[in-house]
Structures are given as structure tokens and as C-alpha cells.
C-alpha atoms as a PDB file:
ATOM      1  CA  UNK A   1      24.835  63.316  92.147  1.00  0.00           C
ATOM      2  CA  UNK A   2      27.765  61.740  93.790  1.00  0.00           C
ATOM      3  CA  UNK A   3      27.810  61.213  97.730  1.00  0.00           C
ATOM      4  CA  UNK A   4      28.463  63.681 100.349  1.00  0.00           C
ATOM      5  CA  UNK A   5      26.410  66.891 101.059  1.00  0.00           C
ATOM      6  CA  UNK A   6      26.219  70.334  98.545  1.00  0.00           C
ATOM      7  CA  UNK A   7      27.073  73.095 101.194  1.00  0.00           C
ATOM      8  CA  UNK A   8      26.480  75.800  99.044  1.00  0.00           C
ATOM      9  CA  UNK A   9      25.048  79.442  99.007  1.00  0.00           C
ATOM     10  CA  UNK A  10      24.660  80.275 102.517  1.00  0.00           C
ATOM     11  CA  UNK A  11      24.412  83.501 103.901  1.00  0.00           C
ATOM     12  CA  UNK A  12      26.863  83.288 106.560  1.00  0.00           C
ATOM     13  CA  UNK A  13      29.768  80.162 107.137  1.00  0.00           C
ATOM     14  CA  UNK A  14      28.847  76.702 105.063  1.00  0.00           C
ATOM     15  CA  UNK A  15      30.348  74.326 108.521  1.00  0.00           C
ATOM     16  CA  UNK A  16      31.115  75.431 111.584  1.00  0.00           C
ATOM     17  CA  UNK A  17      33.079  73.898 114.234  1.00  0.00           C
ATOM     18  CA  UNK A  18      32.546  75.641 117.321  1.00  0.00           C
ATOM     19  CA  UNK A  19      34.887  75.729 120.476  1.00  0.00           C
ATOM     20  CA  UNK A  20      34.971  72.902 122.780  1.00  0.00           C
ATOM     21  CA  UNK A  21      33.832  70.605 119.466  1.00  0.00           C
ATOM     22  CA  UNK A  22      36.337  67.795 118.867  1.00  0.00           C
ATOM     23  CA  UNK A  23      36.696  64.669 116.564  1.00  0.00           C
ATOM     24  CA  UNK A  24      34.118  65.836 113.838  1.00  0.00           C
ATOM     25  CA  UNK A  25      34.496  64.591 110.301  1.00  0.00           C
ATOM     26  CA  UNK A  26      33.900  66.507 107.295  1.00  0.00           C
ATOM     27  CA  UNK A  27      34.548  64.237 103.884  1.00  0.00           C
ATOM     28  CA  UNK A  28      33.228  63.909 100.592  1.00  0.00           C
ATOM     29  CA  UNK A  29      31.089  66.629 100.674  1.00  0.00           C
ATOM     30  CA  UNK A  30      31.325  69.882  97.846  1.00  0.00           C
ATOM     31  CA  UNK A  31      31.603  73.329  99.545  1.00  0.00           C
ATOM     32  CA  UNK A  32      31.151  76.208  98.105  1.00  0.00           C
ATOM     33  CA  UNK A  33      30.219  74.667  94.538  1.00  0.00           C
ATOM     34  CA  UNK A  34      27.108  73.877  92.946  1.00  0.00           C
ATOM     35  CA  UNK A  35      26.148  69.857  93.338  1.00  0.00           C
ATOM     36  CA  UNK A  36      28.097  68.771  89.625  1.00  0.00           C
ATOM     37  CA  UNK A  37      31.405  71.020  91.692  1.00  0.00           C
ATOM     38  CA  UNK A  38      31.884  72.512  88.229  1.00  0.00           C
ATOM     39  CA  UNK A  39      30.899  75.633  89.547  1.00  0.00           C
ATOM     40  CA  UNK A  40      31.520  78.090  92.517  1.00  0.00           C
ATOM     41  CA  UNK A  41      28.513  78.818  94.463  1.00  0.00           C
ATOM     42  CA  UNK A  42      29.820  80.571  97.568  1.00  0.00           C
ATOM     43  CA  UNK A  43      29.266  80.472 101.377  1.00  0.00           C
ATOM     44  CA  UNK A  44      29.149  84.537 102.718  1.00  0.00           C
ATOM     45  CA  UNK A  45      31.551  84.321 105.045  1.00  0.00           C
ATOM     46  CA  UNK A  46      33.594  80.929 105.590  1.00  0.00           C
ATOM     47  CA  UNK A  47      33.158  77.545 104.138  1.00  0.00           C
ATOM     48  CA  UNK A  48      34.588  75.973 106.805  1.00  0.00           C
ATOM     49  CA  UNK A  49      35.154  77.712 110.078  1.00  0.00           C
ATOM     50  CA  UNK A  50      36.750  75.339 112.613  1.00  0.00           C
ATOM     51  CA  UNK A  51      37.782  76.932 116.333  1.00  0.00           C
ATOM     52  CA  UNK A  52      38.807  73.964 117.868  1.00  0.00           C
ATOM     53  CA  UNK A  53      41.109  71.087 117.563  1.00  0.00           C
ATOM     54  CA  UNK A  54      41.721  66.998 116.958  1.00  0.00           C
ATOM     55  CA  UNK A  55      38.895  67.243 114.258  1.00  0.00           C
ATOM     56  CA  UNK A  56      39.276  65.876 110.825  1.00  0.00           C
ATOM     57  CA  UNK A  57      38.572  68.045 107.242  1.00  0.00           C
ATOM     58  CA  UNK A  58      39.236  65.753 103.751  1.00  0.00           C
ATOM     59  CA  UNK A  59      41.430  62.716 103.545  1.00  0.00           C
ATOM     60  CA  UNK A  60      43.609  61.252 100.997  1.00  0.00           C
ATOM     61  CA  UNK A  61      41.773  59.619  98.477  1.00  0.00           C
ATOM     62  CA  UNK A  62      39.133  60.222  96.120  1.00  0.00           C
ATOM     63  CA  UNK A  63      35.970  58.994  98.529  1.00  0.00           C
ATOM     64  CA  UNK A  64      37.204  61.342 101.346  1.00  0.00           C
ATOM     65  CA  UNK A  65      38.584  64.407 100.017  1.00  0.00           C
ATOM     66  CA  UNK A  66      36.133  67.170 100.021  1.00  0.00           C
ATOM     67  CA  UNK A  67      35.666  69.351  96.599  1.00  0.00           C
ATOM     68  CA  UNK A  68      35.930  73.248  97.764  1.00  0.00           C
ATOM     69  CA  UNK A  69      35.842  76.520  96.122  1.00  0.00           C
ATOM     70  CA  UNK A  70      36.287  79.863  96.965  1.00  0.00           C
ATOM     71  CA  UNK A  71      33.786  81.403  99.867  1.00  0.00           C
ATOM     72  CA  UNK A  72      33.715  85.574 100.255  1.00  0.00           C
ATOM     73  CA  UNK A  73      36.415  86.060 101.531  1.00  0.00           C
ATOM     74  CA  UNK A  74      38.502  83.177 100.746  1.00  0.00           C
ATOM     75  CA  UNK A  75      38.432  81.315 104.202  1.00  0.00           C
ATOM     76  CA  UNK A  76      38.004  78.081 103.985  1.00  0.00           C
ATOM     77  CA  UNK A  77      41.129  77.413 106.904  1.00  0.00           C
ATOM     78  CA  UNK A  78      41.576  76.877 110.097  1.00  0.00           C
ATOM     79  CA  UNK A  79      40.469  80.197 112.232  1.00  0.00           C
ATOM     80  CA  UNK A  80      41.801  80.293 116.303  1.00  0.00           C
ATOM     81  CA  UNK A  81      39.530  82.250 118.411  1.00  0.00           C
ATOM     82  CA  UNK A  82      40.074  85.223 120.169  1.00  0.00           C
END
């Protein structure tokens, strides 16, 4: 398996980045896939659901960019909250 974490499968968001949260790092890590990334596995709601700012999701570059597929529905974005 390569590095990173498999978020995969989970009933509600794969990440979450709550308000008030700043400077995390997600990279290298498969979301929504199976571990190979050949193959959606979904997150139920969001793979990534960030609500605050000045954090960091995928770089350039093969060792940092993170492999995502399509959660239900298709929200893996930026989401302000209300």
C-alpha cells in the first residue's frame, strides 16, 4: 500500500475541519477510494468538510497530492458555516 491514510466508507464526512481549526494538513492520503485508489468507496456525506481557514488540503507533487473520489453528494470542497 503506498503512504498516507485510506479514508474510506464512512457513514457520515471522511475529515473534518471544524471552526476555529487552523493550519491542519491533509496530504497523501486516498479519500473516498478503496486503499489501491482504483476504486470509489464513498464517505456519506463529505470527504472533506473544512469550516475554517489558513489550513492546507493536497500539494503539488506526487508525495503530497491527495487521491479523491466522489463522496454522496459530491462534496469534497470547501463548505463556510452558517
Amino acid at each position: 500500500a503506498a503512504d498516507g491514510n485510506t479514508i474510506s466508507g464512512n457513514g457520515g464526512d471522511g475529515i473534518s475541519i471544524s471552526e476555529n481549526i487552523r493550519q491542519v494538513k491533509i496530504f497523501g492520503n486516498r479519500i473516498g477510494t478503496n486503499e489501491a485508489a482504483s476504486a470509489a468507496l464513498a464517505n456519506n456525506v463529505a470527504g472533506i468538510r473544512v469550516q475554517s481557514s489558513q489550513n492546507q488540503i493536497g500539494l503539488a507533487g506526487k508525495s503530497r497530492e491527495n487521491s479523491a473520489r466522489r463522496s454522496r453528494p459530491n462534496r469534497c470542497r470547501p463548505r463556510r458555516s452558517a
